[in-house]
PDB file of N, CA and C in Angstrom:
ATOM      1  N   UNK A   1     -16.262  49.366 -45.673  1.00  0.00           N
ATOM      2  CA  UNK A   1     -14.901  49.822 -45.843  1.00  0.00           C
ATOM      3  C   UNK A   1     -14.540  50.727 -44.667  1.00  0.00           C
ATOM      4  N   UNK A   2     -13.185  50.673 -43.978  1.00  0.00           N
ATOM      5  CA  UNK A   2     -13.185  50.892 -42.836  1.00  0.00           C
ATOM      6  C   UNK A   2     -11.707  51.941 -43.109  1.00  0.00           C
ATOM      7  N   UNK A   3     -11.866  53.580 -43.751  1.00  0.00           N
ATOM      8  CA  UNK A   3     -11.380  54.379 -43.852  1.00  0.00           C
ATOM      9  C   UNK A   3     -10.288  55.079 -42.315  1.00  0.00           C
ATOM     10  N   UNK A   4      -8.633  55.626 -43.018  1.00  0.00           N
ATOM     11  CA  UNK A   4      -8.163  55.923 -42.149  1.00  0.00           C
ATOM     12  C   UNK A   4      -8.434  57.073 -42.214  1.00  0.00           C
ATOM     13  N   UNK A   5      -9.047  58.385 -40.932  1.00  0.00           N
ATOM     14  CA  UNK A   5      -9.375  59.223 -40.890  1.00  0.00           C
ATOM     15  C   UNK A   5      -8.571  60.166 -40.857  1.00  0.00           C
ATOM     16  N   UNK A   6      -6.786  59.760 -40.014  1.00  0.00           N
ATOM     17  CA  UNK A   6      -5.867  60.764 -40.338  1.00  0.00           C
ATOM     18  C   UNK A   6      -5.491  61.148 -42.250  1.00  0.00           C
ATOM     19  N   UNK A   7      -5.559  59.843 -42.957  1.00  0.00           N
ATOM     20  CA  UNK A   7      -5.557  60.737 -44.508  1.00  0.00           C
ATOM     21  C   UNK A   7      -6.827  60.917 -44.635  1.00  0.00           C
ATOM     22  N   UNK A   8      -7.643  61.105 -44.435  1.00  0.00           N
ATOM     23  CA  UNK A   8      -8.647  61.944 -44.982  1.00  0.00           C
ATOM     24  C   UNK A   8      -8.671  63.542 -44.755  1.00  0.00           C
ATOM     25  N   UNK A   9      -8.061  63.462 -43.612  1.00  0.00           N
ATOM     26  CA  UNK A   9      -7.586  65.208 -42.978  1.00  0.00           C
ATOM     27  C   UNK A   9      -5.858  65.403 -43.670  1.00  0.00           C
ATOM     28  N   UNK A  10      -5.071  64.511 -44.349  1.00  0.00           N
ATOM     29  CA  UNK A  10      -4.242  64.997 -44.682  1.00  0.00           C
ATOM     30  C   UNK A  10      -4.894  65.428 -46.363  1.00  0.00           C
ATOM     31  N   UNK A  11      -5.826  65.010 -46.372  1.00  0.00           N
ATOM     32  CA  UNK A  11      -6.170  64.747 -48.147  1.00  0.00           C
ATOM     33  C   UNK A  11      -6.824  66.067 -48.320  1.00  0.00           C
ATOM     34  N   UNK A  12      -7.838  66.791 -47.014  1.00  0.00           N
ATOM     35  CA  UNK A  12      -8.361  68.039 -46.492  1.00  0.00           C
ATOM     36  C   UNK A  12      -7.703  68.793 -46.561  1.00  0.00           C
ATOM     37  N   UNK A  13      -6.301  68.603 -45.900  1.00  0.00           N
ATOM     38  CA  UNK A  13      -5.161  69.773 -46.030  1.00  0.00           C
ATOM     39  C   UNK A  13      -4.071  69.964 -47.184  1.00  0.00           C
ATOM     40  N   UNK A  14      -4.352  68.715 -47.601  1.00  0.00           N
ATOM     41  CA  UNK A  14      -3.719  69.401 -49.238  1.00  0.00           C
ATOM     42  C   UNK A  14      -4.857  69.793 -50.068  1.00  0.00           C
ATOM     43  N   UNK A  15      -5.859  69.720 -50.178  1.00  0.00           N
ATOM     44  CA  UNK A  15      -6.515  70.309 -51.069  1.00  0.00           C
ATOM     45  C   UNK A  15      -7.020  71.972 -50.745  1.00  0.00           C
ATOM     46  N   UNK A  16      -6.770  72.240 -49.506  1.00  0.00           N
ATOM     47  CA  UNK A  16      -6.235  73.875 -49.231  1.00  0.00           C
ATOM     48  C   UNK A  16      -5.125  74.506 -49.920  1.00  0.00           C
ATOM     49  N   UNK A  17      -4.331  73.906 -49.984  1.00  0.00           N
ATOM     50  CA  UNK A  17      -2.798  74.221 -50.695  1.00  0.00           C
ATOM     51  C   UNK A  17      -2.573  73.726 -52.154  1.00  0.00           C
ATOM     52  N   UNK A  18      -3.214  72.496 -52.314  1.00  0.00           N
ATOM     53  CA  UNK A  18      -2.278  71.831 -53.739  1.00  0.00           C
ATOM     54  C   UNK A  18      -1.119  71.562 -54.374  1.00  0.00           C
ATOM     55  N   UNK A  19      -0.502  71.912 -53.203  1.00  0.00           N
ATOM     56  CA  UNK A  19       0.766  71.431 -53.300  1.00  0.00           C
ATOM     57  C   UNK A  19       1.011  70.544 -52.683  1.00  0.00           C
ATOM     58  N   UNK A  20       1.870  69.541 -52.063  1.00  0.00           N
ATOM     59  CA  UNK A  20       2.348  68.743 -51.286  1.00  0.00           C
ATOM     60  C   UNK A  20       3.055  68.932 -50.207  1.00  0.00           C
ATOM     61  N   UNK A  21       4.181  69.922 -50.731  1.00  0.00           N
ATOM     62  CA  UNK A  21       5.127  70.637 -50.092  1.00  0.00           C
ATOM     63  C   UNK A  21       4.495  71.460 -49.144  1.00  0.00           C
ATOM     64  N   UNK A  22       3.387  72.365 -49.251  1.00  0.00           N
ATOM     65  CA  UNK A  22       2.704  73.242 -48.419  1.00  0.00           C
ATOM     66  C   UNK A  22       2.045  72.599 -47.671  1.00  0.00           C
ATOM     67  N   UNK A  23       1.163  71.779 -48.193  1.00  0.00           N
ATOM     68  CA  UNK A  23       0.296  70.711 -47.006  1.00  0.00           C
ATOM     69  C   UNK A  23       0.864  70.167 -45.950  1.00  0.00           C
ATOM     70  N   UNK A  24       2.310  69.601 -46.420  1.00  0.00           N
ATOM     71  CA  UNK A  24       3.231  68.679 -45.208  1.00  0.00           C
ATOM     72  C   UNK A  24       3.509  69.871 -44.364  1.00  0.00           C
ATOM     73  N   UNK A  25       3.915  71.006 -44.677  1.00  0.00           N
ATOM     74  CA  UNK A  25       4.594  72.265 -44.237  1.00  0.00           C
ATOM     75  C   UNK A  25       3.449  72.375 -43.210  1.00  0.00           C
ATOM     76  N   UNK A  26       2.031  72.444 -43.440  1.00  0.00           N
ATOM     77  CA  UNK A  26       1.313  72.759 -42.397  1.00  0.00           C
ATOM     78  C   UNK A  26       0.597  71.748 -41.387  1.00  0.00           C
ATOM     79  N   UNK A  27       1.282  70.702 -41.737  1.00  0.00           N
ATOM     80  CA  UNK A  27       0.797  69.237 -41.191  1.00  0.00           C
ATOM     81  C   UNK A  27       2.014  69.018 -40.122  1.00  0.00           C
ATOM     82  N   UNK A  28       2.946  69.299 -40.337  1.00  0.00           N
ATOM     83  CA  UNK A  28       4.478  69.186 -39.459  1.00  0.00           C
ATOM     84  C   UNK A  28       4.803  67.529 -39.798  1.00  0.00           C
ATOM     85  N   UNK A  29       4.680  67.660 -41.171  1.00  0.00           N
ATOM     86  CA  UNK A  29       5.384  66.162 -41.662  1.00  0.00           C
ATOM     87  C   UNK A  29       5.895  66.534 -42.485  1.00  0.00           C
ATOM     88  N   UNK A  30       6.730  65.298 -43.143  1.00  0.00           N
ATOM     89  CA  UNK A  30       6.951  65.208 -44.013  1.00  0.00           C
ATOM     90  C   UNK A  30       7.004  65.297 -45.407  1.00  0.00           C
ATOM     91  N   UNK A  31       7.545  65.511 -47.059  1.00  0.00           N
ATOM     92  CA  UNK A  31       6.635  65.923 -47.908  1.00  0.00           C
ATOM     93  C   UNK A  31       6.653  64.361 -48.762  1.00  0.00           C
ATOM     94  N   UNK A  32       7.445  63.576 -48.179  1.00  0.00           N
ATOM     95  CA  UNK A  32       7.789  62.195 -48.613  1.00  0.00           C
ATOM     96  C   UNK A  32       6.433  61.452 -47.612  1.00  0.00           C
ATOM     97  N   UNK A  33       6.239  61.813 -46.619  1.00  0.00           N
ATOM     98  CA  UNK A  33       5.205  60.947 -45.358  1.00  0.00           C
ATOM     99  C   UNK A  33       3.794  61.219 -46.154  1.00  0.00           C
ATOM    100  N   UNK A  34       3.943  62.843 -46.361  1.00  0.00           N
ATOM    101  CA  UNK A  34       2.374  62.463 -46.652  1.00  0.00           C
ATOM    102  C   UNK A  34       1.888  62.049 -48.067  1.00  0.00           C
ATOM    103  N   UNK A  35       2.653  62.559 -49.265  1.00  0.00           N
ATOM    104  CA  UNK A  35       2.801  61.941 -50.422  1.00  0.00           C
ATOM    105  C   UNK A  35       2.383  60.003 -50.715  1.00  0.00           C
ATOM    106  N   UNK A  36       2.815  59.890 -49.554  1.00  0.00           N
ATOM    107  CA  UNK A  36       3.041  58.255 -48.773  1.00  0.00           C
ATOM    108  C   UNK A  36       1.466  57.512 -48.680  1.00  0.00           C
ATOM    109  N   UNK A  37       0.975  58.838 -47.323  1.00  0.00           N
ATOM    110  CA  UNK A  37      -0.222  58.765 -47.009  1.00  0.00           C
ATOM    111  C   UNK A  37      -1.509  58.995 -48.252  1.00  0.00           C
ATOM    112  N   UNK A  38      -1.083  59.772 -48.878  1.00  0.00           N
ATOM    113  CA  UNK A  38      -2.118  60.510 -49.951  1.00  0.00           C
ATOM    114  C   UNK A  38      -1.931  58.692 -50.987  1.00  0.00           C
ATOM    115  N   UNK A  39      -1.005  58.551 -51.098  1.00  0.00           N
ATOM    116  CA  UNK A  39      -1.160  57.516 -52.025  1.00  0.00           C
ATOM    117  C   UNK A  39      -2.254  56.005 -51.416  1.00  0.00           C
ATOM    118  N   UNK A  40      -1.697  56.147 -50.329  1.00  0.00           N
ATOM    119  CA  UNK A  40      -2.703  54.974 -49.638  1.00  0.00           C
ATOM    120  C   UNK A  40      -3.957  55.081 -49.520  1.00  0.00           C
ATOM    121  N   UNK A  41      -4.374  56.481 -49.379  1.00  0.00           N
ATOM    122  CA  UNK A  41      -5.696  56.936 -49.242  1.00  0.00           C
ATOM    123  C   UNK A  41      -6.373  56.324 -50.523  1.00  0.00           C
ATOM    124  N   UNK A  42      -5.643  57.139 -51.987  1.00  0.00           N
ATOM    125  CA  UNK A  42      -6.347  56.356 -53.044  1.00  0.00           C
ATOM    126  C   UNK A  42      -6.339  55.294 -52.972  1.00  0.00           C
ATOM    127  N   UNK A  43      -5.405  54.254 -52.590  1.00  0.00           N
ATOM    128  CA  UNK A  43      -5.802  52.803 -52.730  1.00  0.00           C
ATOM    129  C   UNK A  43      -6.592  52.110 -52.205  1.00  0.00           C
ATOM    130  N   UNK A  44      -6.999  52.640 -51.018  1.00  0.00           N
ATOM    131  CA  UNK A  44      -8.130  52.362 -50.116  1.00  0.00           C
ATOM    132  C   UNK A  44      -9.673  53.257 -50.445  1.00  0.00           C
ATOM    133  N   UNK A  45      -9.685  54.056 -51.118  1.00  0.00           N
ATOM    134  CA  UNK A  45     -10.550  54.504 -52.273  1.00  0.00           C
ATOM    135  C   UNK A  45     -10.775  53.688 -53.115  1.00  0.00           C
ATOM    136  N   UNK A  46      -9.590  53.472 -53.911  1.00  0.00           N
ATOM    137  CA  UNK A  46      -9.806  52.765 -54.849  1.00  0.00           C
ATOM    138  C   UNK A  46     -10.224  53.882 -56.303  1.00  0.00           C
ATOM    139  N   UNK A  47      -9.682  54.995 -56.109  1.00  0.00           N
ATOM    140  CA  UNK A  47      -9.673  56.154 -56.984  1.00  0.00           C
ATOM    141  C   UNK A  47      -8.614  57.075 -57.216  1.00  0.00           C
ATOM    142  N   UNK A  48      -8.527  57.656 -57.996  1.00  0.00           N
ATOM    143  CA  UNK A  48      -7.550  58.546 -58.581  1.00  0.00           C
ATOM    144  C   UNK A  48      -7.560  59.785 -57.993  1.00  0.00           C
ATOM    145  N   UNK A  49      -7.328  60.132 -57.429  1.00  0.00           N
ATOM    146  CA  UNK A  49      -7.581  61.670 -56.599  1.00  0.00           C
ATOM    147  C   UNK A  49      -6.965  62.859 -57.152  1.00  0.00           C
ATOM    148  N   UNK A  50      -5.465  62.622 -57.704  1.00  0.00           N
ATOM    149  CA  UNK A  50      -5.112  63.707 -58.462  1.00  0.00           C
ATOM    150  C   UNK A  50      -4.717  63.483 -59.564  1.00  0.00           C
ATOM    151  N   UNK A  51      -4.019  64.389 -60.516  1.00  0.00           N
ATOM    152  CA  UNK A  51      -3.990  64.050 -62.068  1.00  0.00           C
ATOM    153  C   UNK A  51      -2.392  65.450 -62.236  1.00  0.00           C
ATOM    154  N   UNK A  52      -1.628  64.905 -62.798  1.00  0.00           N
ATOM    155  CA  UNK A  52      -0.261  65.680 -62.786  1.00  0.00           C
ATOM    156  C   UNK A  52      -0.733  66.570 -64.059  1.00  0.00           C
ATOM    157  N   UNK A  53      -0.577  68.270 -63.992  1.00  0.00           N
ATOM    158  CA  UNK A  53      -0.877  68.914 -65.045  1.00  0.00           C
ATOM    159  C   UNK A  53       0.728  69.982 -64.962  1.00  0.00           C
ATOM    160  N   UNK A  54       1.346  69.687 -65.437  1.00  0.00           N
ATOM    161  CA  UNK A  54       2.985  70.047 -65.691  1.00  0.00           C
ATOM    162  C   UNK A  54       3.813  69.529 -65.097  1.00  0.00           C
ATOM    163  N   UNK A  55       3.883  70.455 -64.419  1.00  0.00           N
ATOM    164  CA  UNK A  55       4.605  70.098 -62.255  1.00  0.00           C
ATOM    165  C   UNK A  55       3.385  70.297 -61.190  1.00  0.00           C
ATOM    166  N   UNK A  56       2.338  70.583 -61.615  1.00  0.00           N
ATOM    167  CA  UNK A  56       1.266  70.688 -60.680  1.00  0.00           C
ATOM    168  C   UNK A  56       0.242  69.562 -60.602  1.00  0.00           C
ATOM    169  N   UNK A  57      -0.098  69.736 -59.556  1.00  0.00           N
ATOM    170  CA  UNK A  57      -1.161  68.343 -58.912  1.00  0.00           C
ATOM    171  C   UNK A  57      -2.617  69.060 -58.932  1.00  0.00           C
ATOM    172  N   UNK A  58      -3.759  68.435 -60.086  1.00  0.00           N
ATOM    173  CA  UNK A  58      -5.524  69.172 -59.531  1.00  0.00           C
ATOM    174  C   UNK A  58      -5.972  67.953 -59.417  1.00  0.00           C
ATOM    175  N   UNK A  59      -6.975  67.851 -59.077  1.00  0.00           N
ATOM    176  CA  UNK A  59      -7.912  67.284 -58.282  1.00  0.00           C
ATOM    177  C   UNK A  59      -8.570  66.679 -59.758  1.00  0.00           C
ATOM    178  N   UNK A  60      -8.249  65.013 -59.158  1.00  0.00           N
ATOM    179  CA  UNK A  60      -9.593  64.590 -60.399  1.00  0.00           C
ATOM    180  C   UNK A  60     -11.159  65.125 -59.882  1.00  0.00           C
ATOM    181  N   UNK A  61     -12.190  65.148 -60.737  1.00  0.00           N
ATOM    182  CA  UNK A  61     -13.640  65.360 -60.523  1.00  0.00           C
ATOM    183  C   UNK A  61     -14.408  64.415 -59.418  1.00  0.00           C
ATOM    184  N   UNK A  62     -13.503  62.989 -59.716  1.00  0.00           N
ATOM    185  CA  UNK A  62     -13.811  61.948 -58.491  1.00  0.00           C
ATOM    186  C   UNK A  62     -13.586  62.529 -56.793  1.00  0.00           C
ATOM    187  N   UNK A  63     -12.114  63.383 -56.726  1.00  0.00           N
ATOM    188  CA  UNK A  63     -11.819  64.003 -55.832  1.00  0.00           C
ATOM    189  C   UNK A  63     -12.859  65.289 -55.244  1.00  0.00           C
ATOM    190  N   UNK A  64     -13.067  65.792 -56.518  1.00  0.00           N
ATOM    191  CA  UNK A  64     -14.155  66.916 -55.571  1.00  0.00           C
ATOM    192  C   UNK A  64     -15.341  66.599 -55.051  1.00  0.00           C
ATOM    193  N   UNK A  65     -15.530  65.419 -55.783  1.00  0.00           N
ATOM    194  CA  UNK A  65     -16.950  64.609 -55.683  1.00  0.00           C
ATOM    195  C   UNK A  65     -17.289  64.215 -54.152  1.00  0.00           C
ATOM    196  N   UNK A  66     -15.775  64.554 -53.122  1.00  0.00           N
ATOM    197  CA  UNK A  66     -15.670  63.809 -51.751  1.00  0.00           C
ATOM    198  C   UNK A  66     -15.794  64.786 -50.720  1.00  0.00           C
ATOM    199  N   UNK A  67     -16.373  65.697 -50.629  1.00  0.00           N
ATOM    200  CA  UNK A  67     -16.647  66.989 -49.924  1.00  0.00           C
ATOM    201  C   UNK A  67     -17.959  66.689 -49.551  1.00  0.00           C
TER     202      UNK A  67
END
């Protein structure tokens, strides 16, 4: 499997923040681009990476599992 390495560093920099909004903020993108990116990442995983808990985004266990 032949992983894109820019989301893996966007997937790095939201999981500093946990937000979306903050991650893009420090990425100088978009919060629609990387939302974009983060989604492709899982599909090319082939895993669930986050899990919606109100209005907030944590990390499935699969996700921490990638450190």
């Amino acid at each position: 499997m032949k992983l894109n390495l820019n989301r893996l560093y966007y997937f790095h920099v939201f999981e500093q923040f946990l937000t979306v909004d903050a991650a893009a903020r420090k990425l100088c993108i978009s919060q629609p681009a990387l939302s974009a990116q983060l989604k492709l990442l899982e599909e090319e995983l082939r895993l669930s990476l986050f899990k919606r808990v109100g209005r907030k985004l944590e990390l499935t266990e699969q996700a921490k599992q990638l450190h």
